[in-house]
C-alpha atoms as a PDB file:
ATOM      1  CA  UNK A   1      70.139 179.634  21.260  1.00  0.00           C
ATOM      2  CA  UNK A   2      72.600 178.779  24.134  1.00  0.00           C
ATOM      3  CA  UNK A   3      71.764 179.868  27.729  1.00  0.00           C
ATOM      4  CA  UNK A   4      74.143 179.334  30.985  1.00  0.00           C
ATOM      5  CA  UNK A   5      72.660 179.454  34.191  1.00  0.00           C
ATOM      6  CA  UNK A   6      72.493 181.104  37.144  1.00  0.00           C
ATOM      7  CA  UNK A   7      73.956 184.268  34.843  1.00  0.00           C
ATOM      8  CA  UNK A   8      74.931 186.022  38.317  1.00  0.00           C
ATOM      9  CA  UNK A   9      76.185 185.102  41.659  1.00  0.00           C
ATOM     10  CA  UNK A  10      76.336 187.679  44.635  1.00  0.00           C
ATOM     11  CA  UNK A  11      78.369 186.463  47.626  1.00  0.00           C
ATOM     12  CA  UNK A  12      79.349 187.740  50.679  1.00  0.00           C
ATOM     13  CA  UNK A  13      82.585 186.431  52.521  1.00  0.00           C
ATOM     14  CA  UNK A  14      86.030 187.074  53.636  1.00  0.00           C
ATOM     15  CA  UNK A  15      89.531 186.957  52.289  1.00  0.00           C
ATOM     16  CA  UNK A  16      90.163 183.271  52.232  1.00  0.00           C
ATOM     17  CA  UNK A  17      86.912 182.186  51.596  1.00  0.00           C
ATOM     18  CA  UNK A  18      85.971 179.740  48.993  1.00  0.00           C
ATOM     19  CA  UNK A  19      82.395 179.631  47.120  1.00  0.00           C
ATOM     20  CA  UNK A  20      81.526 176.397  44.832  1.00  0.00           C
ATOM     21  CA  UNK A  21      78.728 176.445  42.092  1.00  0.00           C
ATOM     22  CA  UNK A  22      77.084 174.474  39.587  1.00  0.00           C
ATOM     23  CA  UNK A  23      76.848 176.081  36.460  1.00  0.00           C
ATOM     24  CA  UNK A  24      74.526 174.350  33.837  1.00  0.00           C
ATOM     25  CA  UNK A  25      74.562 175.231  29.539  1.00  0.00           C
ATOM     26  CA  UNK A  26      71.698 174.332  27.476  1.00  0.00           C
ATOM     27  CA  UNK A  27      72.223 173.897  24.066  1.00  0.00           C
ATOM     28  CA  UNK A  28      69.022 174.669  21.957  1.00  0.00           C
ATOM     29  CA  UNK A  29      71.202 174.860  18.461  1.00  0.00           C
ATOM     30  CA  UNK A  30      70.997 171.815  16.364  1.00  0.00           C
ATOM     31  CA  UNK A  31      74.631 171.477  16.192  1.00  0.00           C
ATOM     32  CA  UNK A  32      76.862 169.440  19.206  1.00  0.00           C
ATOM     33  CA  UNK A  33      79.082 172.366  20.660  1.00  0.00           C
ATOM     34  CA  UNK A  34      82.025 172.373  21.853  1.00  0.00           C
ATOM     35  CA  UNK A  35      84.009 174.930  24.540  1.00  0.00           C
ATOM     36  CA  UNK A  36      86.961 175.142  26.949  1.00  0.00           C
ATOM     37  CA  UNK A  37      86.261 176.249  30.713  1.00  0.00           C
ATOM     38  CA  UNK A  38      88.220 179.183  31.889  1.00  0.00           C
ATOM     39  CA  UNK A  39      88.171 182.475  34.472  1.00  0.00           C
ATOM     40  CA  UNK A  40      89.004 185.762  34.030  1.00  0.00           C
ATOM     41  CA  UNK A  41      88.764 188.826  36.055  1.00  0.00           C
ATOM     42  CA  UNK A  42      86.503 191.468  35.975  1.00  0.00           C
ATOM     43  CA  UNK A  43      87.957 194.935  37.191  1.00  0.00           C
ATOM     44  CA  UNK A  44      87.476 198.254  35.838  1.00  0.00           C
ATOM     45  CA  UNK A  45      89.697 200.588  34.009  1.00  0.00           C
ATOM     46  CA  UNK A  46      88.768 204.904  33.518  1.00  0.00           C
ATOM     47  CA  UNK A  47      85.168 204.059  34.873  1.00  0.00           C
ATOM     48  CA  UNK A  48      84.276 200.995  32.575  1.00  0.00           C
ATOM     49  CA  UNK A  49      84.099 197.200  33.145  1.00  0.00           C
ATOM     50  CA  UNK A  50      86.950 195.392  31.280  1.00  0.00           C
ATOM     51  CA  UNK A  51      87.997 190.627  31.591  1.00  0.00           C
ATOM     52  CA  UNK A  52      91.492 189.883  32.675  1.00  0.00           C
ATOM     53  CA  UNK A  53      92.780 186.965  31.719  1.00  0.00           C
ATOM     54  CA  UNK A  54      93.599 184.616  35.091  1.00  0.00           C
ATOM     55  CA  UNK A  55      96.978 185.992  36.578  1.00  0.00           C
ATOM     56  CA  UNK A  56      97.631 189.269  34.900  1.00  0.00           C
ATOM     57  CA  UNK A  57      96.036 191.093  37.701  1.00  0.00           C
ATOM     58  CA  UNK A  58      97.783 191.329  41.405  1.00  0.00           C
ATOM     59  CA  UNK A  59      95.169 189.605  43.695  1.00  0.00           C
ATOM     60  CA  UNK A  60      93.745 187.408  41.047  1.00  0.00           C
ATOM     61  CA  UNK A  61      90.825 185.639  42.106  1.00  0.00           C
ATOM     62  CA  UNK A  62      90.372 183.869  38.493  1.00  0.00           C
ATOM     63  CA  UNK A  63      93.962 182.353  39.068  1.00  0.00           C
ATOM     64  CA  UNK A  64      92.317 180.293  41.737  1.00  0.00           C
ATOM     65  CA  UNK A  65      89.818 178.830  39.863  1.00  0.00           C
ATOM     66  CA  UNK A  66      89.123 175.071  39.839  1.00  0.00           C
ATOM     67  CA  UNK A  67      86.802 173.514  37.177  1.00  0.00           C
ATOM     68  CA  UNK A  68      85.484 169.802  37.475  1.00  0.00           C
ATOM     69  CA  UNK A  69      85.284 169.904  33.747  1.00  0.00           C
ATOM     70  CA  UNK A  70      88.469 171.791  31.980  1.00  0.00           C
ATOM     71  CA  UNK A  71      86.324 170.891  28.633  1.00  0.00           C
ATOM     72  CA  UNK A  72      82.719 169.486  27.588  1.00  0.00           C
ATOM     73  CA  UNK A  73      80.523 168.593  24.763  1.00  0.00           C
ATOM     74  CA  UNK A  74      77.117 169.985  24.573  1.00  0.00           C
ATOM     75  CA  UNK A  75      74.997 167.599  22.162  1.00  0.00           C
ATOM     76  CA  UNK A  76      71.441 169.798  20.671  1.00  0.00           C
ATOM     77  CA  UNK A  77      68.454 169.820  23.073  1.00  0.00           C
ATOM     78  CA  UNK A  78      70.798 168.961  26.071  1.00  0.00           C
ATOM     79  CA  UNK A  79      72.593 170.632  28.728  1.00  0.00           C
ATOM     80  CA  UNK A  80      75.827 169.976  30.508  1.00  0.00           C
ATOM     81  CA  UNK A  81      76.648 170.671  34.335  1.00  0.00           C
ATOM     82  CA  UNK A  82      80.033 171.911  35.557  1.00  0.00           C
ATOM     83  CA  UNK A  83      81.729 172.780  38.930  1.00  0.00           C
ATOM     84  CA  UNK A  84      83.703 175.746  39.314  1.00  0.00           C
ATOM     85  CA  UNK A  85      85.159 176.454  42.916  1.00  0.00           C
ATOM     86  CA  UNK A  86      86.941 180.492  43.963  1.00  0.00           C
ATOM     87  CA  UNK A  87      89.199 181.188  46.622  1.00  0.00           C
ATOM     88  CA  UNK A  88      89.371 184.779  47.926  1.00  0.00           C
ATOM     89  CA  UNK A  89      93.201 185.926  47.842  1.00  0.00           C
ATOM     90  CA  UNK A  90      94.052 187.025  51.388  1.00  0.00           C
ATOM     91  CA  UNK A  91      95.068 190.344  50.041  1.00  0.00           C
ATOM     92  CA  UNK A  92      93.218 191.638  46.726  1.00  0.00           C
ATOM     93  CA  UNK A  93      91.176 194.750  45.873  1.00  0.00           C
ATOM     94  CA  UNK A  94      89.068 192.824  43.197  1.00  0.00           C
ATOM     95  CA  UNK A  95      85.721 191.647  44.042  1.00  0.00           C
ATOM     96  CA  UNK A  96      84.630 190.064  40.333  1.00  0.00           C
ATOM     97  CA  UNK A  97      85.212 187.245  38.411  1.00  0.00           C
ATOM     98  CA  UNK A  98      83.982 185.365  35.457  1.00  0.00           C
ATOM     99  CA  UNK A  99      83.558 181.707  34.796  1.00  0.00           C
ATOM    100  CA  UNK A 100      83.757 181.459  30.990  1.00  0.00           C
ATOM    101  CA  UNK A 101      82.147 178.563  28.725  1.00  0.00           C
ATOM    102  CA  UNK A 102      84.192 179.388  25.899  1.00  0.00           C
ATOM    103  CA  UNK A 103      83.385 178.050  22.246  1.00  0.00           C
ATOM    104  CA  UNK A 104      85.535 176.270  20.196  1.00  0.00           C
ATOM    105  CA  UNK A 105      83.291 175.865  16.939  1.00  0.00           C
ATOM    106  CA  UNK A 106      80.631 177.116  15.254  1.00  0.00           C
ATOM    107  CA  UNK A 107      76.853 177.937  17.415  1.00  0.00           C
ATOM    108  CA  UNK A 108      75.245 179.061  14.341  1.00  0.00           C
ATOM    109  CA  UNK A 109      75.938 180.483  10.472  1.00  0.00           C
ATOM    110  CA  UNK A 110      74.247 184.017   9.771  1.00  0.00           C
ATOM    111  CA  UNK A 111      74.808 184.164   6.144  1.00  0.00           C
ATOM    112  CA  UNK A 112      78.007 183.250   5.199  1.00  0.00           C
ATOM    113  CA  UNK A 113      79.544 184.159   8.569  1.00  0.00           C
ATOM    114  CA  UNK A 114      79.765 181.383  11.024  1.00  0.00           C
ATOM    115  CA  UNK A 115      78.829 182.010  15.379  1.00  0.00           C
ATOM    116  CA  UNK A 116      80.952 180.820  17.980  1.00  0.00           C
ATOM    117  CA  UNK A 117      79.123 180.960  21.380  1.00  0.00           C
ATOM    118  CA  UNK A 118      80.703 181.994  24.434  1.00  0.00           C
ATOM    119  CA  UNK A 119      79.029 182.607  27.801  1.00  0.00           C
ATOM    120  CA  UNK A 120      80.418 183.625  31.300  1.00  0.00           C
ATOM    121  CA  UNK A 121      78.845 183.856  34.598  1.00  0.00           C
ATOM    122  CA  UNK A 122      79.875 186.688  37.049  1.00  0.00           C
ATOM    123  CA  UNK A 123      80.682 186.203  40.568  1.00  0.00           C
ATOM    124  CA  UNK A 124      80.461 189.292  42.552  1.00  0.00           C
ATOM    125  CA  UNK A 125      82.027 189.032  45.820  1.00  0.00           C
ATOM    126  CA  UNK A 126      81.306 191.707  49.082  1.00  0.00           C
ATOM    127  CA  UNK A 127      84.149 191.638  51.482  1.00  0.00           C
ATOM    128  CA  UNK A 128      83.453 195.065  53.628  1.00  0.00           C
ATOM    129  CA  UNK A 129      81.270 197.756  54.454  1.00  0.00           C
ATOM    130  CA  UNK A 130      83.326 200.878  52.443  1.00  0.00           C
ATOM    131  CA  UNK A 131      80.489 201.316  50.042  1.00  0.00           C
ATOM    132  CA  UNK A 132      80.723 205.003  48.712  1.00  0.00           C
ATOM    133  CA  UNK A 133      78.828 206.240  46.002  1.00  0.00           C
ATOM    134  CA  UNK A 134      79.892 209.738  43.813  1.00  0.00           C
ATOM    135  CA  UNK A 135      77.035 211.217  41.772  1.00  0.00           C
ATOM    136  CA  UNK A 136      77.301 213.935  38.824  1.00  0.00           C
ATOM    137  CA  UNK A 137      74.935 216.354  38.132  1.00  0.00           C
ATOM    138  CA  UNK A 138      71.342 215.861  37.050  1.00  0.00           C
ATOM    139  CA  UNK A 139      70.693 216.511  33.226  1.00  0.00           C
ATOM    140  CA  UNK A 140      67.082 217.164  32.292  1.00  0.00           C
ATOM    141  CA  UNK A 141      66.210 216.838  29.137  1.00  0.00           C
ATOM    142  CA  UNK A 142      62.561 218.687  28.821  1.00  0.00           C
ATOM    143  CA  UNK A 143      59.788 217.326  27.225  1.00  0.00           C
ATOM    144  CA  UNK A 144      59.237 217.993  23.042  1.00  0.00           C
ATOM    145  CA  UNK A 145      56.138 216.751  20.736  1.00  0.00           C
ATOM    146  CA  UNK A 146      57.734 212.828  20.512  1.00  0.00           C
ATOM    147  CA  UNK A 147      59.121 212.834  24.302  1.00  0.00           C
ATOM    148  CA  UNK A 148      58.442 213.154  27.612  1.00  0.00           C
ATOM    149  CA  UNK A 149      60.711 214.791  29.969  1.00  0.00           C
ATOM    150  CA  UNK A 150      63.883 212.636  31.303  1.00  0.00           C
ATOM    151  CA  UNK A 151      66.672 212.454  33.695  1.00  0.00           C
ATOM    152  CA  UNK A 152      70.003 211.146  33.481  1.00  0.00           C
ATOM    153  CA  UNK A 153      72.833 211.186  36.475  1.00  0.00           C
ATOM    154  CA  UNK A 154      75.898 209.680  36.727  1.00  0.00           C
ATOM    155  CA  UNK A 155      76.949 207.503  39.072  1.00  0.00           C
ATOM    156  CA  UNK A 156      80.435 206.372  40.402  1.00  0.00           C
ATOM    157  CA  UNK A 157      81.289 203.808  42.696  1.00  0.00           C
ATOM    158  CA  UNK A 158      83.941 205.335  44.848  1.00  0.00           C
ATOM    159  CA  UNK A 159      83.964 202.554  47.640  1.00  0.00           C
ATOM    160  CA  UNK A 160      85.921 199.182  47.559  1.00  0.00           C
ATOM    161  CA  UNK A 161      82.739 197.171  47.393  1.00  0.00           C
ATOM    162  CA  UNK A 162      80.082 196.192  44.674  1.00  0.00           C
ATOM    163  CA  UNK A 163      76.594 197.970  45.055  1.00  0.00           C
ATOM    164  CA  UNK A 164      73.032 198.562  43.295  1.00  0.00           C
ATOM    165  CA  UNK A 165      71.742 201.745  43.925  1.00  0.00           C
ATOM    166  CA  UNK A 166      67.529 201.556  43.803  1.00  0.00           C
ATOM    167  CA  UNK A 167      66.641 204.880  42.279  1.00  0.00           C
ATOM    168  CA  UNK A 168      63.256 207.431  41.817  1.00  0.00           C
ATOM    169  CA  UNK A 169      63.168 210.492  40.307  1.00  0.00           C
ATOM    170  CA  UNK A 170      60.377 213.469  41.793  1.00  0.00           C
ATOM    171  CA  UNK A 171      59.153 215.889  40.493  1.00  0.00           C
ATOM    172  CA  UNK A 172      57.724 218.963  42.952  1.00  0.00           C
ATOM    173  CA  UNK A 173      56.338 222.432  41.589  1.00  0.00           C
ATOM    174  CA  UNK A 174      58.002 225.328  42.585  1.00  0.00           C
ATOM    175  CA  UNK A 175      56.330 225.636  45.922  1.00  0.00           C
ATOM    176  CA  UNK A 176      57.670 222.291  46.683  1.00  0.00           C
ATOM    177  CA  UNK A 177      54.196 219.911  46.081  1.00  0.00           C
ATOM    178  CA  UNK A 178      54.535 216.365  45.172  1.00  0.00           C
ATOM    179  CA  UNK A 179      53.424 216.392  41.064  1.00  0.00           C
ATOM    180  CA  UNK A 180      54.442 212.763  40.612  1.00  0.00           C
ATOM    181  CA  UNK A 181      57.168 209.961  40.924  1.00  0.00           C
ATOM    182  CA  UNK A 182      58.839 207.067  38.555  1.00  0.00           C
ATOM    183  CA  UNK A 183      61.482 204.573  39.421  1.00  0.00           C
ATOM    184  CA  UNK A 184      65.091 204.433  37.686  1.00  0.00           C
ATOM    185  CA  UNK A 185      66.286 200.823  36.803  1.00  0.00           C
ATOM    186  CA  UNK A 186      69.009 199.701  38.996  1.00  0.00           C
ATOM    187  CA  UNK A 187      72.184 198.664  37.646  1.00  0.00           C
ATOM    188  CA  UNK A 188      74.836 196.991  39.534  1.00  0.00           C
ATOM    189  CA  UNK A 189      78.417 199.175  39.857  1.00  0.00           C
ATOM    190  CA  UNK A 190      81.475 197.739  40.723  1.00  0.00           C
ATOM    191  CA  UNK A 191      84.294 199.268  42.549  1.00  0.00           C
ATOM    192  CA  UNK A 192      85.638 202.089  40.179  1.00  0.00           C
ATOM    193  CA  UNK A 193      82.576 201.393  37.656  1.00  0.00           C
ATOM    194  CA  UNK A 194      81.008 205.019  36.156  1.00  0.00           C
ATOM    195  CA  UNK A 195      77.541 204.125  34.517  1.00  0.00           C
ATOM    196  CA  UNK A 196      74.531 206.474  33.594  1.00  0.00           C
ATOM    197  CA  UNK A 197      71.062 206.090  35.259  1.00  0.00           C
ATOM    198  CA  UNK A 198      68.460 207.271  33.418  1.00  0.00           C
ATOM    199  CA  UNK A 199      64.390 207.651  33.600  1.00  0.00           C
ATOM    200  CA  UNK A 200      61.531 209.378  32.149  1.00  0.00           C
ATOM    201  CA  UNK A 201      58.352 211.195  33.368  1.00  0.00           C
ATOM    202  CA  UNK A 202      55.527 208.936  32.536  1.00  0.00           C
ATOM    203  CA  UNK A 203      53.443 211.574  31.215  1.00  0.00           C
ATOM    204  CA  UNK A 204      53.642 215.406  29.601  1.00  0.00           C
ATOM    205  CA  UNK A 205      54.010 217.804  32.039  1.00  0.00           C
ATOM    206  CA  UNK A 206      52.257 221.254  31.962  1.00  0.00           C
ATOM    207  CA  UNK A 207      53.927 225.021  31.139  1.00  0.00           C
ATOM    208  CA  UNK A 208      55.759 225.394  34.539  1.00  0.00           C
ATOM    209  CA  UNK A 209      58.921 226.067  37.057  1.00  0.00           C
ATOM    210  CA  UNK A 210      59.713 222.393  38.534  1.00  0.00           C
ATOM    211  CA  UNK A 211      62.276 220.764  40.225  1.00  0.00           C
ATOM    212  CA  UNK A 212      63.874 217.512  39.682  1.00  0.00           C
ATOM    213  CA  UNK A 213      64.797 215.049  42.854  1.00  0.00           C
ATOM    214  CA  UNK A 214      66.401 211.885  42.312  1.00  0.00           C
ATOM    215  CA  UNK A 215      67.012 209.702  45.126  1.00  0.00           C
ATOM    216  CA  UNK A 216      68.903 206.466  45.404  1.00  0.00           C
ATOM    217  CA  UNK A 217      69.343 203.652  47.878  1.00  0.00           C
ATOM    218  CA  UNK A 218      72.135 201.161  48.631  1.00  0.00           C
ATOM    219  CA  UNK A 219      73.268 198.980  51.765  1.00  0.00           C
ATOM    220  CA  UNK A 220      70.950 201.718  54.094  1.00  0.00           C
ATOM    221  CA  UNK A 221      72.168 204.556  52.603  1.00  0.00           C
ATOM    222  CA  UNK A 222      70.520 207.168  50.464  1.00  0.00           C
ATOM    223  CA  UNK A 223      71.972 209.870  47.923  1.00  0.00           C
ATOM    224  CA  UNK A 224      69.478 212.477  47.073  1.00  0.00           C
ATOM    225  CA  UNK A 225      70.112 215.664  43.922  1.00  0.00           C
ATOM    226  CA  UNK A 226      68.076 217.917  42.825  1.00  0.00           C
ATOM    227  CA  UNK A 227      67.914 220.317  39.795  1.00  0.00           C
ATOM    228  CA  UNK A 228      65.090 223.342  38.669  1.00  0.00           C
ATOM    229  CA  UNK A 229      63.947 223.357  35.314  1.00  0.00           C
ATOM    230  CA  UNK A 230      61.521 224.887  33.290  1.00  0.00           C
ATOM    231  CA  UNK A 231      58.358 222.862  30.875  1.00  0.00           C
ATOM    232  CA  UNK A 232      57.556 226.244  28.318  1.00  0.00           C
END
């Protein structure tokens, strides 16, 4: 196994702004490994998360990048430290970027196919207050003999900055009472980024008219749906 560490970095700052880290690899293979340092930029593209290579992208934060190391050796049971510094363009509409710990030989061999190991951190950068979220509709699927009911809504983040909506789902009778809540993992969304949140009731529910309310929270604001639907 190969981990890099921290595997995130949130950072709030202005254009011009630079942020430094440490970014340490542990090697727990028994082979030395080798890899290149490089950044590339993380944007989005019809609602999903796609890597730029450094420069290909107006604004490009990864262009800026300055490693201490440009290459390392990782011997087994070891670990190897490197420096990476950003600077914030003064004009750009991206707010991610990857440090990568690209591999240059083999991790590991799975059968007769050999591993090359490549790991990236991800810088996430907040520059404003325009968050903005869009949600879709609320799908219920109802509950059947292997399932409990579940919920599924799509969000969209229509803003210029990176947010993590903390979600719960409710569900009320028809007359409006509480019958119970459960929490919907978070998931972070940047600018552009479409992704699905889903959750299920804990337990069955009984024959009944219900209603489904899912709520969601980000930077003090709140986004709340609902949607009827009927346990037979």
């Amino acid at each position: 196994m190969v981990s890099l560490s921290p595997a995130v970095i949130m950072a709030k700052g202005s254009y011009g702004q630079g942020i430094a880290e440490t970014l340490t690899l542990s090697n727990f293979t028994g082979n030395t490994l080798g890899f290149n340092l490089i950044a590339e930029d993380v944007t989005t593209k019809d609602g999903k998360r796609i890597f730029v290579p450094a420069g290909e992208t107006p604004g490009s934060i990864a262009a800026t990048a300055v490693f201490s190391e440009a290459q390392v050796e990782v011997k087994p049971s070891s670990n190897v430290s490197v420096r990476v510094t950003f600077t914030i363009p003064q004009k750009t509409n991206l707010r991610a970027v990857a440090a990568v710990f690209k591999g240059t030989g083999v991790a590991a061999t799975k059968g007769t196919v050999g591993m090359v190991a490549s790991l990236g951190t991800l810088f996430i950068f907040t520059l404003s207050d325009d968050f903005k979220v869009e949600a879709s509709p609320i799908t219920v699927t109802t509950q059947d003999n292997a399932s409990n009911t579940s919920f599924e809504q799509w969000l969209t983040n229509t803003g210029t900055e990176p947010l993590m909506p903390e979600g719960a789902a409710a569900v009320l009778t028809a007359a409006g009472t509480l019958v119970g809540k459960t929490t919907i993992p978070s998931q972070r969304l940047l600018p552009g980024e479409r992704l699905s949140f889903k959750t299920s009731y804990p337990t069955q529910l009984d024959p009944g008219h219900y209603r489904a309310l899912l709520s969601f929270q980000y930077e003090g604001k709140n986004l709340t749906s609902s949607e009827d639907f009927i346990v037979q």
